[in-house]
Protein backbone atom coordinates (compact mmCIF):
# COMPACT_ATOMS: atom_id res chain seq x y z
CA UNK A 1 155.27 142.63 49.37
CA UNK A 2 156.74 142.98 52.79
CA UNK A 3 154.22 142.77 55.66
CA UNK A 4 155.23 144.60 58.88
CA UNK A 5 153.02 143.97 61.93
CA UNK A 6 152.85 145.56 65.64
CA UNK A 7 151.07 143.07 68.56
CA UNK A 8 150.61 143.52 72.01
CA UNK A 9 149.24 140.70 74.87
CA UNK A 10 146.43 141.17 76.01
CA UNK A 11 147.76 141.65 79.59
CA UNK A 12 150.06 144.63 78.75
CA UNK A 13 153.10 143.12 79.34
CA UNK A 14 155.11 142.44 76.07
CA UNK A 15 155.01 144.57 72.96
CA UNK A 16 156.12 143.04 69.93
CA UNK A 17 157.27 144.35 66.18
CA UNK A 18 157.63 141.60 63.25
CA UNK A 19 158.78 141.94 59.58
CA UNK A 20 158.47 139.50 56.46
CA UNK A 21 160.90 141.20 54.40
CA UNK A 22 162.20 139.37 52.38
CA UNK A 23 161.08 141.96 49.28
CA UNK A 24 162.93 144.59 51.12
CA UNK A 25 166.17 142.58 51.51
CA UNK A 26 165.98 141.41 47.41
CA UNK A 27 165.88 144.98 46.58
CA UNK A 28 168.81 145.93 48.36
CA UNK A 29 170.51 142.93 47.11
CA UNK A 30 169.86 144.34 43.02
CA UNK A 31 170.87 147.64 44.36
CA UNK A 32 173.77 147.41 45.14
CA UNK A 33 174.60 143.71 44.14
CA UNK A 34 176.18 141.90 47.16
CA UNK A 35 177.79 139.00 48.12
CA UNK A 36 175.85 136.66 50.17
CA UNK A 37 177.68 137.19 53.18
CA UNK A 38 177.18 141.14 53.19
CA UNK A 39 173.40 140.37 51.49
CA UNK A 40 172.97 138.65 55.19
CA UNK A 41 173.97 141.60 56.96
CA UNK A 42 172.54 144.62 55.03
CA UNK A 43 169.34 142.44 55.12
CA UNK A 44 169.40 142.04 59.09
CA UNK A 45 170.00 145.62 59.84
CA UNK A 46 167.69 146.75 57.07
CA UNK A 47 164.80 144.34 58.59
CA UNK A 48 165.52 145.92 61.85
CA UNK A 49 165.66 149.06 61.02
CA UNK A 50 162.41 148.88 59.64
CA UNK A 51 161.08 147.70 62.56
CA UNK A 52 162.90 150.47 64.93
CA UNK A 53 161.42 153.04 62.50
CA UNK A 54 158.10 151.83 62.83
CA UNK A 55 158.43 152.06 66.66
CA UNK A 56 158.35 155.61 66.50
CA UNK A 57 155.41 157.38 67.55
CA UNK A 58 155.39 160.67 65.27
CA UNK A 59 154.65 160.34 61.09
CA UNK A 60 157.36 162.40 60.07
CA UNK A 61 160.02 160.62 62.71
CA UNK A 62 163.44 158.51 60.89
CA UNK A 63 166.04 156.62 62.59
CA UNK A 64 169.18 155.78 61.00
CA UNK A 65 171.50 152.94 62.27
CA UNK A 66 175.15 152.69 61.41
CA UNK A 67 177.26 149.77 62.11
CA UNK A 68 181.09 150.64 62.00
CA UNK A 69 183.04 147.62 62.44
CA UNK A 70 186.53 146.13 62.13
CA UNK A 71 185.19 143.54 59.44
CA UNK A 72 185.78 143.81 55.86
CA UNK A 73 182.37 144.93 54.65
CA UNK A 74 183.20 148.35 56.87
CA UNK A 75 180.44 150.28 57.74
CA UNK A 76 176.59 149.59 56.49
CA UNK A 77 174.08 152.20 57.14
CA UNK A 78 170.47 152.03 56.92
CA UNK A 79 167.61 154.44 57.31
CA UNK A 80 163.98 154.13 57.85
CA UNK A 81 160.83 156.48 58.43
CA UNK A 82 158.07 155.90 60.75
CA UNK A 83 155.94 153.59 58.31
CA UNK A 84 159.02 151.40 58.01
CA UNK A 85 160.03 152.36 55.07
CA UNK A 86 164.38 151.54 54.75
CA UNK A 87 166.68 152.51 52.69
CA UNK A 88 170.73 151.36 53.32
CA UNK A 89 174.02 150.70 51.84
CA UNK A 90 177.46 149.08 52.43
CA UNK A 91 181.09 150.02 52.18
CA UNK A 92 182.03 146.73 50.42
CA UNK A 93 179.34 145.56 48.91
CA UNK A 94 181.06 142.37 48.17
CA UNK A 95 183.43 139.92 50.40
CA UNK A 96 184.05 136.59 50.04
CA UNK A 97 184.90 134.54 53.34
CA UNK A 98 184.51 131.10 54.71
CA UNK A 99 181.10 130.04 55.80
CA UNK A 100 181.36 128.82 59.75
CA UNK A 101 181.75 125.86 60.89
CA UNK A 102 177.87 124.96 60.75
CA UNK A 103 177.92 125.73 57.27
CA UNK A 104 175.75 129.68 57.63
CA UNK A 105 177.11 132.62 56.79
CA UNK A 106 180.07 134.13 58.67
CA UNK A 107 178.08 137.47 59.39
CA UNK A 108 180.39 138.80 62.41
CA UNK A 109 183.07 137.78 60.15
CA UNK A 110 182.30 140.34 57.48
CA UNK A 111 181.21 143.14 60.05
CA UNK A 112 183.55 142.41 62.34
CA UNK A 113 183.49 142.34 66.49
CA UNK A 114 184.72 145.56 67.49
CA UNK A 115 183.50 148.71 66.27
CA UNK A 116 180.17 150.47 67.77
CA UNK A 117 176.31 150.74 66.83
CA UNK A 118 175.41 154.27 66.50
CA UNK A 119 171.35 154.72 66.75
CA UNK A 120 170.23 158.24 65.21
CA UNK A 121 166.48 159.23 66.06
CA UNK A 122 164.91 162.50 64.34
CA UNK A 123 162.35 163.29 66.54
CA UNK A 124 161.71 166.36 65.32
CA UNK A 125 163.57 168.74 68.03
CA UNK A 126 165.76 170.98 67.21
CA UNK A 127 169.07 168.32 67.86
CA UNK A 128 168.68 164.79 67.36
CA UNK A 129 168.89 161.50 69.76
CA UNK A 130 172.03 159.75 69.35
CA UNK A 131 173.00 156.19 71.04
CA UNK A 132 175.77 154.12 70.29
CA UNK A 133 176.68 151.23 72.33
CA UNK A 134 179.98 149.20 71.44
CA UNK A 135 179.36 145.91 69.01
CA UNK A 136 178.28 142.76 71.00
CA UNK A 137 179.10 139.86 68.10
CA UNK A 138 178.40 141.46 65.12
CA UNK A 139 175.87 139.15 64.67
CA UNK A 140 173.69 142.20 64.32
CA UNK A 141 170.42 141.03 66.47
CA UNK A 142 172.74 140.94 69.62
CA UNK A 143 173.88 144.13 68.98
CA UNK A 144 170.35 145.68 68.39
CA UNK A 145 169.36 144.12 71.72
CA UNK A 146 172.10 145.25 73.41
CA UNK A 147 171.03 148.67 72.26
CA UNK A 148 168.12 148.45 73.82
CA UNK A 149 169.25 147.14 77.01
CA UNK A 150 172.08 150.01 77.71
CA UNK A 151 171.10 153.01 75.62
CA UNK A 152 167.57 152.33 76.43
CA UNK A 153 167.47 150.29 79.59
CA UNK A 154 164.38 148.25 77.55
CA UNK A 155 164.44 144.56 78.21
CA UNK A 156 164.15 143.30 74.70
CA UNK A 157 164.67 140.15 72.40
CA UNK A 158 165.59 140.69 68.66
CA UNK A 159 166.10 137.86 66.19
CA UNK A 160 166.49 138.41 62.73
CA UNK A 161 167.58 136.07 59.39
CA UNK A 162 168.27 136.19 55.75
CA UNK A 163 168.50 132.86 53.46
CA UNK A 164 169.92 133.54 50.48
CA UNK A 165 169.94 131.44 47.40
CA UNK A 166 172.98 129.81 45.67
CA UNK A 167 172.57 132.27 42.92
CA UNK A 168 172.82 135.04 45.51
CA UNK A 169 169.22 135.78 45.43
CA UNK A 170 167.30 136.00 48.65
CA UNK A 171 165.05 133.14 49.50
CA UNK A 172 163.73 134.50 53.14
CA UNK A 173 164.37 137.38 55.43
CA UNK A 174 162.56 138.62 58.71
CA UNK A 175 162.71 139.09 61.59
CA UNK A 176 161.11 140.28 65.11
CA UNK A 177 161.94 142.56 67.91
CA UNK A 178 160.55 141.53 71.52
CA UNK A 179 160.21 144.06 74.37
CA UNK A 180 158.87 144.10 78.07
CA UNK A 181 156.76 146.81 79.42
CA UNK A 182 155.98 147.82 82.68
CA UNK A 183 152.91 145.27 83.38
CA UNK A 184 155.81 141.99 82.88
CA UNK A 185 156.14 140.57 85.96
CA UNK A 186 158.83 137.34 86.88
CA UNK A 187 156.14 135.08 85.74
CA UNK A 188 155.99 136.50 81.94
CA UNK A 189 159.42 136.87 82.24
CA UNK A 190 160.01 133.32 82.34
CA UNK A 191 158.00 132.09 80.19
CA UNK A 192 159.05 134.27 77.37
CA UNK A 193 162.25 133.51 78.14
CA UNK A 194 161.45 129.73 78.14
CA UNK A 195 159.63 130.16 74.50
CA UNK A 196 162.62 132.36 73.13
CA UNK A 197 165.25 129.22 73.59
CA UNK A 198 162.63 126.88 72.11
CA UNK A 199 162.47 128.88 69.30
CA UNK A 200 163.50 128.31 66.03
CA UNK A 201 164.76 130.59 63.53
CA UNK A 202 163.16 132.87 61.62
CA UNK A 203 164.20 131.90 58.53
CA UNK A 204 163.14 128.43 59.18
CA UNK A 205 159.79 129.28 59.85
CA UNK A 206 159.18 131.45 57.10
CA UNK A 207 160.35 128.33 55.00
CA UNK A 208 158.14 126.60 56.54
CA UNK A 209 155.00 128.18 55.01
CA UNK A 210 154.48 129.96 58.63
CA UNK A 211 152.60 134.37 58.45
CA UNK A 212 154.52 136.54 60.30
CA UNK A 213 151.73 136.52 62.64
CA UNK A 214 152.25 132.91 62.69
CA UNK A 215 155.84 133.19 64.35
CA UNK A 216 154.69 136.08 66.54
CA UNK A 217 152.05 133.70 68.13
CA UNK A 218 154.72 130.92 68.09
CA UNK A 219 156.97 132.61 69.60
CA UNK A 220 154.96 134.02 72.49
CA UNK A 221 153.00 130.84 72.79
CA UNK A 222 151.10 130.68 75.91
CA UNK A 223 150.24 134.46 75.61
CA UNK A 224 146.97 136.21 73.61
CA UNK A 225 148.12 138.06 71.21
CA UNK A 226 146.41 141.28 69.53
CA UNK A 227 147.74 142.49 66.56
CA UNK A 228 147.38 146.45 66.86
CA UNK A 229 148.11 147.56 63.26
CA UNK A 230 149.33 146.16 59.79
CA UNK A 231 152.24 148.04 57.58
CA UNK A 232 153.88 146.87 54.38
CA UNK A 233 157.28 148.50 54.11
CA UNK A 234 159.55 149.02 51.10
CA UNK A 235 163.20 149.63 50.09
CA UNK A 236 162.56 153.46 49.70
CA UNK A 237 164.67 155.95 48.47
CA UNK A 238 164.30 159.42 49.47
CA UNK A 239 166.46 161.07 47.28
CA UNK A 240 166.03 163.86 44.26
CA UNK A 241 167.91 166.07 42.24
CA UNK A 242 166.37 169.20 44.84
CA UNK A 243 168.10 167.17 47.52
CA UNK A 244 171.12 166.35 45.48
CA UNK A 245 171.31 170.39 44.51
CA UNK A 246 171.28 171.05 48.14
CA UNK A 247 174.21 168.84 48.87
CA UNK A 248 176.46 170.23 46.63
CA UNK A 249 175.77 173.55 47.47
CA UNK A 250 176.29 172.60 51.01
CA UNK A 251 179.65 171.80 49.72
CA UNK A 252 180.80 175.66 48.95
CA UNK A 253 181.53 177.93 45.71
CA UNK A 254 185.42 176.85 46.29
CA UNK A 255 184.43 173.52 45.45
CA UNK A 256 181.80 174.10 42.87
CA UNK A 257 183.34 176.58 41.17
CA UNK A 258 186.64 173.96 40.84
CA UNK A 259 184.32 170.82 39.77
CA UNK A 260 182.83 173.08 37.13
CA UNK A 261 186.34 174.00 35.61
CA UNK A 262 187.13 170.12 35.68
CA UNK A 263 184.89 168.41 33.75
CA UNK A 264 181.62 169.16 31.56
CA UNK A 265 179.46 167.12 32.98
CA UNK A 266 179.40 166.09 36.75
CA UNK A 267 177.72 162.98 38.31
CA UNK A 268 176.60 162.20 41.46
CA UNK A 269 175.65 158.85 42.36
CA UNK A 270 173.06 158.00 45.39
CA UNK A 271 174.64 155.61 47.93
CA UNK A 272 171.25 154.16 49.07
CA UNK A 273 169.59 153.15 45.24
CA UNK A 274 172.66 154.10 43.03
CA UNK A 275 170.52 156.71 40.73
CA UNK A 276 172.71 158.47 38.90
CA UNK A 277 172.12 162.90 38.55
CA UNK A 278 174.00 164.54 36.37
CA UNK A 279 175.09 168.48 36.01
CA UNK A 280 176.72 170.19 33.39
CA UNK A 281 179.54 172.70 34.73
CA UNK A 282 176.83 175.91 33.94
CA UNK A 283 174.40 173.77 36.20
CA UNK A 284 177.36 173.75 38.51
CA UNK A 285 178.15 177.38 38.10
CA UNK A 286 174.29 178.20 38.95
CA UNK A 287 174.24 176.35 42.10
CA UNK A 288 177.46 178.13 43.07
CA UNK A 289 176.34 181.47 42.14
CA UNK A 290 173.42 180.47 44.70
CA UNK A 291 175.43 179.29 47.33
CA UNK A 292 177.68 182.93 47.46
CA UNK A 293 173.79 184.49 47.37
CA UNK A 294 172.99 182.54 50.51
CA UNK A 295 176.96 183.64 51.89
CA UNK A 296 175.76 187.18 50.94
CA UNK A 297 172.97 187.29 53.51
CA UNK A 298 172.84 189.06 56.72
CA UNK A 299 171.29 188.37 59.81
């Protein structure tokens, strides 16, 4: 079970999310059956995301982050709502590169170095926030804080890790997201600073037997910590065959009307969990008699 927690010090200067979620990042992996380089990547955005979701203040709030770069996995997308809960995919679910020269996982490699982040929030207005800011390393973390810093102007620290197992599997994922309020002055500043290069990963101290609280008080050592609230996230779907039915009418009765006349049975495949709806062409014909009924109304 992943374990999400939000902590804040107990002088008001530094706010912190953390994620164990490693159960989130495994799902993803069955779904949609990477390689262990783009297993890496999904798994860092989707731990972030999670976290970024979380952040937001109202229940039925989502974010959606989409990294678009020039590497050969293309473009991965997550979502997540405000409990943390993430859903994402890839465009190539599997590439095969060389591992750098320190022998990890050539994640800017597979996502590539130029491209953009685009940040979606639904905050429930009438149009939602969009950010983008162009990608940093494609390490994804950087790019996250980057985010922050220029969309945002948030003085933040993210650092997030996947381990996956010779058999592809994942062994450890998590991460944590670091940000400075208002109360930080230069002397918190430095030594959070001073504890973020000390640091080691995260993946190394989840292997080590270390909580996620444990490497939230490690890393802000020197600080009291209060954790605020508890979470445990999942790899959640949100799709249906209502929201699938709505898509395709969304599509027109051109288009309905043509799929129906093609074959007798139509599938549609979800990108974010791969379940599989199916219509027959008088299913088809239905939802296209519906969408001329909706063309039909007047304002």
């Amino acid at each position: 079970m992943a374990k999400l927690i939000r902590c804040i010090t107990s002088d008001g200067a530094i706010m912190v999310s953390a994620i164990h979620s490693t159960d989130i990042v495994s799902e993803a992996e069955k779904i949609h059956k990477t390689s262990a380089v783009v297993t890496a990547a999904l798994g860092r955005l989707l731990t972030a995301t999670s976290m970024m979701g979380n952040m937001l203040k109202g229940k039925d709030n989502s974010i959606t982050l989409k990294i678009a770069g020039d590497g050969p996995a293309g473009s991965l997308i997550t979502a997540a709502d405000a409990d943390g809960n993430v859903r994402g995919y890839v465009m190539n679910p599997v590439v095969e590169i060389p591992l750098k020269e320190n022998g990890k996982l050539d994640v800017c490699g597979a996502v590539g170095k130029n491209g953009s982040l685009y940040v979606i929030k639904d905050l429930g207005l009438k149009e939602p926030y969009n950010g983008f800011v162009p990608i940093t390393s494609g390490e994804i973390a950087e790019d996250i804080t980057a985010y922050y810093a220029i969309s945002e102007q948030i003085p933040t620290v993210c650092a997030l890790g996947v381990l996956v197992n010779p058999d592809l599997t994942v062994k450890k994922a998590g991460g944590y997201i670091i940000q400075l309020l208002p109360a930080a002055d230069d002397l918190v500043i430095d030594k959070l600073e001073e504890n973020v290069k000390k640091a080691k990963p995260v993946t190394t101290m989840l292997e080590s037997g270390m909580d996620i609280e444990d490497i939230v008080r490690n890393v802000l050592e020197g600080f009291d910590v209060e954790v605020l609230y508890t979470e445990n996230p999942e790899y959640k779907c949100k799709c249906s065959r209502d929201r699938v039915e709505r898509a395709l009418i969304s599509l027109g009765s051109k288009e309905l009307d043509s799929m129906a006349d093609e074959l007798p049975v139509s599938e549609v495949k979800c990108h974010f969990c791969d379940k599989v709806y199916k219509f027959t062409s008088e299913e088809i014909k239905k939802l296209s008699k519906n969408c001329k009924k909706t063309l039909d109304i007047k304002p």
